[in-house]
Every structure is written in C-alpha cells, then in structure tokens.
N, C-alpha and C. Protein backbone atom coordinates (compact mmCIF):
# COMPACT_ATOMS: atom_id res chain seq x y z
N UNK A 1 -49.83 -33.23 13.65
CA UNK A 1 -49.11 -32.33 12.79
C UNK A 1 -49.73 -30.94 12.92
N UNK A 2 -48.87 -29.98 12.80
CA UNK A 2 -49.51 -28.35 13.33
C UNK A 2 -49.08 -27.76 12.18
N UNK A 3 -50.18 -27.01 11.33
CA UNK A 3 -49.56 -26.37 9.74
C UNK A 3 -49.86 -25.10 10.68
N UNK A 4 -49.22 -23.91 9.96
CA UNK A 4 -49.14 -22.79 10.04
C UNK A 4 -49.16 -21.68 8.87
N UNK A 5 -50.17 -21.23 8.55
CA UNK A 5 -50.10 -20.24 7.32
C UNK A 5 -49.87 -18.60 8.17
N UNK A 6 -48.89 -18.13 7.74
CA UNK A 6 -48.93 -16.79 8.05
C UNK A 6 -48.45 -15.56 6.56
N UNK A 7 -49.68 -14.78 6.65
CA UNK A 7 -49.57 -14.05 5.60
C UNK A 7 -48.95 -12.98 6.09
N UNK A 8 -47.84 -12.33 5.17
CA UNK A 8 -47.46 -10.86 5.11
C UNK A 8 -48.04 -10.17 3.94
N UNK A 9 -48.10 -8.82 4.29
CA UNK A 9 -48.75 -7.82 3.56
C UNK A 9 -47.13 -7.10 3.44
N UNK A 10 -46.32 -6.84 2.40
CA UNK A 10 -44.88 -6.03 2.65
C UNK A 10 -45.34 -4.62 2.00
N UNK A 11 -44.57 -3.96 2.39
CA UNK A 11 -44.43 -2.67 2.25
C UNK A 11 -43.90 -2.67 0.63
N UNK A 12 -44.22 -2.33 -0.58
CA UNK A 12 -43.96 -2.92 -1.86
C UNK A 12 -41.96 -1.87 -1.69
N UNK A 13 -41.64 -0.96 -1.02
CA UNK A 13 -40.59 -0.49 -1.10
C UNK A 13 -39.50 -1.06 -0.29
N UNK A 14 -40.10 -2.36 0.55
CA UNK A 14 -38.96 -2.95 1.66
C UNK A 14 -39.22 -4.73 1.07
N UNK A 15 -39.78 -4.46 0.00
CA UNK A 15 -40.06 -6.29 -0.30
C UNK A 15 -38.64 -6.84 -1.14
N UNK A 16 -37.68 -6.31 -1.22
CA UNK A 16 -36.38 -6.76 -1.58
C UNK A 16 -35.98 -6.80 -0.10
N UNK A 17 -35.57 -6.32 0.74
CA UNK A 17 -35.14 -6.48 1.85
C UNK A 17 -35.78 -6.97 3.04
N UNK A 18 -37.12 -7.50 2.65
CA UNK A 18 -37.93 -8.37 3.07
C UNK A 18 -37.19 -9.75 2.72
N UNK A 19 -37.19 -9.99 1.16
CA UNK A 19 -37.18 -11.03 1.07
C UNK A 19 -34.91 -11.95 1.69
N UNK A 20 -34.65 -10.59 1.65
CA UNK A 20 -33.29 -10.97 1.56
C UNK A 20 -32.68 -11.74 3.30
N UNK A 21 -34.20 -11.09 4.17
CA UNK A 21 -34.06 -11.03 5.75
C UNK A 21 -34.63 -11.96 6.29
N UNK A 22 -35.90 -12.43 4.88
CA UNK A 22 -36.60 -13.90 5.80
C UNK A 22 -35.81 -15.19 5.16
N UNK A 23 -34.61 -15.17 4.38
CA UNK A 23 -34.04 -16.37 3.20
C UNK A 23 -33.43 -16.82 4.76
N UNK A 24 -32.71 -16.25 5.71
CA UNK A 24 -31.82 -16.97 6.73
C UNK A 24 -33.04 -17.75 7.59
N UNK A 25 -33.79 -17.20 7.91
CA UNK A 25 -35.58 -17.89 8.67
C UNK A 25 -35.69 -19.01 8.12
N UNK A 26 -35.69 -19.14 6.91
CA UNK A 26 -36.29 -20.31 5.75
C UNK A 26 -35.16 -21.39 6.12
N UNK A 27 -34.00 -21.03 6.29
CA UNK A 27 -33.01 -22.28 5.63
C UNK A 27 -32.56 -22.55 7.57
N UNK A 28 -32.49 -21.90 8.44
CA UNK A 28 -32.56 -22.43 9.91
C UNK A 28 -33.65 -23.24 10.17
N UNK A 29 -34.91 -22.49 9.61
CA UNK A 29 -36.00 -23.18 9.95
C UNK A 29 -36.09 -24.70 9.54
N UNK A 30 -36.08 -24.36 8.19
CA UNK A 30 -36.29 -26.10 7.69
C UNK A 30 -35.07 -27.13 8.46
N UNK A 31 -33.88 -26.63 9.06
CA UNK A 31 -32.88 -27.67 9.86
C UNK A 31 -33.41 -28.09 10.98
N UNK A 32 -34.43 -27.29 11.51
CA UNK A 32 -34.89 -27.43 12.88
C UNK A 32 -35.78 -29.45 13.09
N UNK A 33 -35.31 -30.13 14.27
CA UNK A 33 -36.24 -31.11 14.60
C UNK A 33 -37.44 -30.75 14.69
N UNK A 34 -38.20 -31.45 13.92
CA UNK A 34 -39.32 -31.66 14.39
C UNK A 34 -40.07 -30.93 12.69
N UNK A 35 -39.26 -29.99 12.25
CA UNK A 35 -39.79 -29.27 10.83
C UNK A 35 -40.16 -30.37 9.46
N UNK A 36 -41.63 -30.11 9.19
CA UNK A 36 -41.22 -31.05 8.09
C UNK A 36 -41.20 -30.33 6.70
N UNK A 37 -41.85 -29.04 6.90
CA UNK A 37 -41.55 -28.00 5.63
C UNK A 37 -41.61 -26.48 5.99
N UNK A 38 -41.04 -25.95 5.55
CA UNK A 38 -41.09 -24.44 5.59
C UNK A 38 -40.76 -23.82 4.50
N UNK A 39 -42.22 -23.44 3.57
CA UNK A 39 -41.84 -22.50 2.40
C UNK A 39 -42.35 -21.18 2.10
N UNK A 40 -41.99 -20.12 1.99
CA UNK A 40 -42.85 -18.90 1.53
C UNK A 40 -42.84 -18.88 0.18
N UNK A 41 -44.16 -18.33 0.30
CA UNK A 41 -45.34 -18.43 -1.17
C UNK A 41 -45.63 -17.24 -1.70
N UNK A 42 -45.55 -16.42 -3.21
CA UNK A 42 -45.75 -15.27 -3.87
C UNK A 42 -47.32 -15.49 -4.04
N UNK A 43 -47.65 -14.62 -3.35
CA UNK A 43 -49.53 -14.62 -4.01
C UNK A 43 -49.42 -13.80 -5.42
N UNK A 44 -49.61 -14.46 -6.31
CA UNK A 44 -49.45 -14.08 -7.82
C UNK A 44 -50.74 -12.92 -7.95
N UNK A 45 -51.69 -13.00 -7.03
CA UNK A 45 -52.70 -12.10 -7.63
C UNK A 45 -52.89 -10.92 -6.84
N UNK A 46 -51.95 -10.55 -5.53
CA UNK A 46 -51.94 -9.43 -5.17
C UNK A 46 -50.05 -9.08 -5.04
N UNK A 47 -50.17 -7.92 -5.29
CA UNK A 47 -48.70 -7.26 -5.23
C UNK A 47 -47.70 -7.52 -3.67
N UNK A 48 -46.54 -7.87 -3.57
CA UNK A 48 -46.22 -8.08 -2.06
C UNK A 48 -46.88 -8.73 -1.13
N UNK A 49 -47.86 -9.74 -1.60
CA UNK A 49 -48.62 -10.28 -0.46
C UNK A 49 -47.48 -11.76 -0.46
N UNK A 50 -47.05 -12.56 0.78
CA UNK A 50 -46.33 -13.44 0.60
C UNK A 50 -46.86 -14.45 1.92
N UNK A 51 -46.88 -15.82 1.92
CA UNK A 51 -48.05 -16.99 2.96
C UNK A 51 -46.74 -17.71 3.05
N UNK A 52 -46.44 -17.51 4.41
CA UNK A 52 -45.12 -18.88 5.22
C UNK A 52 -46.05 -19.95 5.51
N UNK A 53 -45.67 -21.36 4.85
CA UNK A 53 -46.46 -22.01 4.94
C UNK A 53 -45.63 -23.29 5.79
N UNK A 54 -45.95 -23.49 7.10
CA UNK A 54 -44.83 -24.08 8.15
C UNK A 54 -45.53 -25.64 8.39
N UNK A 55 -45.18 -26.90 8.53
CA UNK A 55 -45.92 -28.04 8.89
C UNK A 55 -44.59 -28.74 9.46
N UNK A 56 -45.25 -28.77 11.08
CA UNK A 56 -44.45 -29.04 12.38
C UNK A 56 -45.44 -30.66 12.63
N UNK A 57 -44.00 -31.31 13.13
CA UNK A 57 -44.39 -32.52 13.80
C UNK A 57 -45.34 -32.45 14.78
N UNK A 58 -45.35 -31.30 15.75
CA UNK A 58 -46.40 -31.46 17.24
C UNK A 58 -45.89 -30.10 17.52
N UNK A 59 -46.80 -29.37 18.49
CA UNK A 59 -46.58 -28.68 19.32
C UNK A 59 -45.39 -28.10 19.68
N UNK A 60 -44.91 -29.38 20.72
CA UNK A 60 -43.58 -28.96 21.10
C UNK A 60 -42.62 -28.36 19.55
N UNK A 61 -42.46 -28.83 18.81
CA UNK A 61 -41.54 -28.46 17.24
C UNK A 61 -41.81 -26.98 17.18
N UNK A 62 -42.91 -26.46 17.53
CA UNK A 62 -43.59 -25.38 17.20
C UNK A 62 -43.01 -24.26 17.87
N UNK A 63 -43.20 -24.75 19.54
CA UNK A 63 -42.90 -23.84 21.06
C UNK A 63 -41.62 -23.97 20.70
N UNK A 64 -40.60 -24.86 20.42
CA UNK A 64 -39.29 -24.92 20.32
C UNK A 64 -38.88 -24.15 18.89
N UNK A 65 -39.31 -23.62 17.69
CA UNK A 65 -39.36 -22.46 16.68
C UNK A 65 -39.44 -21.57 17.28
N UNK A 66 -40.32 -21.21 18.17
CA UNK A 66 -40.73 -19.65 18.56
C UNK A 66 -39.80 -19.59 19.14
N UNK A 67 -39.09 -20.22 19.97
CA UNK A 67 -38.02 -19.54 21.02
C UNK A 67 -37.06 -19.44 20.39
N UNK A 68 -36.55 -19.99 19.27
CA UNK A 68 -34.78 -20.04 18.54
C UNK A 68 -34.46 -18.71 18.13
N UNK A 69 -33.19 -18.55 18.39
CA UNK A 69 -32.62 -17.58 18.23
C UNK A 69 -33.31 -16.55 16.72
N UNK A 70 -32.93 -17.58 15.75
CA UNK A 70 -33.37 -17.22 14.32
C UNK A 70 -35.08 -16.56 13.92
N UNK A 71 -36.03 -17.26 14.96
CA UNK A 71 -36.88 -16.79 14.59
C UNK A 71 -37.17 -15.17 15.42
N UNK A 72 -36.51 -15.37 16.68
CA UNK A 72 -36.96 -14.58 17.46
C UNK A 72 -36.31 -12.85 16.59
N UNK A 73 -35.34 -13.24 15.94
CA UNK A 73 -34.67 -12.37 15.43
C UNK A 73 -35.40 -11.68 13.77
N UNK A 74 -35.77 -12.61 13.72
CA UNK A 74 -36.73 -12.38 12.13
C UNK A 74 -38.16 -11.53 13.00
N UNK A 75 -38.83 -12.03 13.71
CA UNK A 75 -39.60 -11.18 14.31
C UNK A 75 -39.75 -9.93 14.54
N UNK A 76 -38.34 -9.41 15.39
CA UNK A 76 -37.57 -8.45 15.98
C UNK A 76 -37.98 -7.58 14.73
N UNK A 77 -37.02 -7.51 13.27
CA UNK A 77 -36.88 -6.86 12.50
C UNK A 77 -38.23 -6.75 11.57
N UNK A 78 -39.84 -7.68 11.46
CA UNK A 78 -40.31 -8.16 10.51
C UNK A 78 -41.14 -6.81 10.33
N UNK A 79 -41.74 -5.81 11.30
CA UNK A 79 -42.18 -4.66 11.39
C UNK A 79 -42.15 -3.75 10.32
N UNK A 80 -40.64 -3.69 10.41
CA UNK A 80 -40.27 -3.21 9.45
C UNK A 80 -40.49 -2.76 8.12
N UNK A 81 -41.28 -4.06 7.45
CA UNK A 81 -41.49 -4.67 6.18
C UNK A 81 -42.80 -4.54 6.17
N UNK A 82 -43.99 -4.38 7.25
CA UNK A 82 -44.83 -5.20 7.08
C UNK A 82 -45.76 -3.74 6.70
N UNK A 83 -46.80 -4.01 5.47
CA UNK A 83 -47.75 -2.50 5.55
C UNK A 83 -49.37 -2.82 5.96
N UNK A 84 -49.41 -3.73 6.53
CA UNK A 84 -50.46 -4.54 7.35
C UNK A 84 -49.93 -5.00 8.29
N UNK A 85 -50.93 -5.58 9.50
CA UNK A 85 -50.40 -6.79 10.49
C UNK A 85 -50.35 -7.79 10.24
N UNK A 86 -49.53 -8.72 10.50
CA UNK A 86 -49.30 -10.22 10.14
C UNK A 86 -50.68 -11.47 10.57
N UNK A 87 -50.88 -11.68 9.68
CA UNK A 87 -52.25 -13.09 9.87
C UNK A 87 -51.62 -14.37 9.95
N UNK A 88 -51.85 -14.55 11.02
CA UNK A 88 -51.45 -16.26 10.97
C UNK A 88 -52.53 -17.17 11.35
N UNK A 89 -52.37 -18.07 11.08
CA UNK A 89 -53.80 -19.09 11.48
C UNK A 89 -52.99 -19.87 11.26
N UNK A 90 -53.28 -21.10 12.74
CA UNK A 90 -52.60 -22.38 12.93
C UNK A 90 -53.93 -23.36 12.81
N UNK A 91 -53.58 -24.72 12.12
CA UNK A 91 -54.08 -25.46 12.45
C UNK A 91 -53.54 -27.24 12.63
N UNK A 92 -54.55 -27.69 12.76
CA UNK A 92 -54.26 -29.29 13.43
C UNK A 92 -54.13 -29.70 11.98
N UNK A 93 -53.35 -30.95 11.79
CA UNK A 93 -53.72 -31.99 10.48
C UNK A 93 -52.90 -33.20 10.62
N UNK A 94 -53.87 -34.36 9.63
CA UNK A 94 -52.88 -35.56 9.65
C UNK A 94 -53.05 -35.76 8.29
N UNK A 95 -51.69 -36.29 7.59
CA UNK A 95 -51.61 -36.48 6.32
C UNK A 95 -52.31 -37.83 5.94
N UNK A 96 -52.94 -37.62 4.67
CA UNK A 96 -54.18 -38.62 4.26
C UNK A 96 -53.23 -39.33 3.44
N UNK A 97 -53.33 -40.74 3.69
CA UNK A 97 -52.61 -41.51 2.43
C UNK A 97 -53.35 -41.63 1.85
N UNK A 98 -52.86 -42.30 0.13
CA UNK A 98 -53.27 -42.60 -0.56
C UNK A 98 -53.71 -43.77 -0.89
C-alpha cells in the first residue's frame, strides 16, 4: 500500500478557487482502480494550509494517477494557488488488523 501526504500552503486570496478546482481531483480520483482513499484535510491550526491524504493499492495505482488526464490537469493549474511549494512525502504501509 503507498500513502501519500501532500501539503498545500494556498494563497489565503485563491483558497476559494483552490478549493472549487481540486473538488473535480477528489471525486475522479477516488473512481480510479487501484484508489482506496483520497481526502483533503483543513489544518485547523494554520490558515490555508490543506494535506491530500492519498492510499493507493501499489505503485502501479500511483504511476497510473500521475498520468490521468484529471490529475495532470489539477497540476497544470495548482501554481496558481500555491504561496509555498508543495510537500509531499510518500510512503510504504500495510494495514494492521485488529
């Protein structure tokens, strides 16, 4: 399983049209094979800070996101929005039963 946290820093004057540009990302994304969640997260304790929090079956689920139309297009425009550079950190995991 491959989680993915990527933080945005938004521009506090483009974070309505931030949020209105990543809602189509969110709802392609989660249809995608191989997706088992895709949610963005309000950091309650800093202003406009927002964590896509992505958990892909494998690899391939992952390489096959980056190339889709939808993301490549959210990318394209995400600049835009952003008043920092984007942090992402990927990592490995397997879900612990109980």
């Amino acid at each position: 399983m491959i989680i993915i946290h990527a933080e945005f820093h938004i521009n506090p004057t483009k974070e309505q049209a931030f949020l209105e540009g990543i809602r189509p990302l969110v709802a392609a994304s989660r249809a995608e094979e191989g997706n088992i969640s895709y949610d963005l997260m309000k950091d309650i304790e800093r202003e406009s800070v927002y964590t896509m929090v992505e958990v892909w079956r494998d690899a391939a689920s992952v390489e096959n996101h980056n190339a889709s139309e939808h993301f490549s297009s959210f990318v394209g425009s995400a600049p835009e929005y952003l008043a920092a550079p984007l942090d992402v950190n990927i990592y490995e995991g397997n879900k612990v039963e109980k």
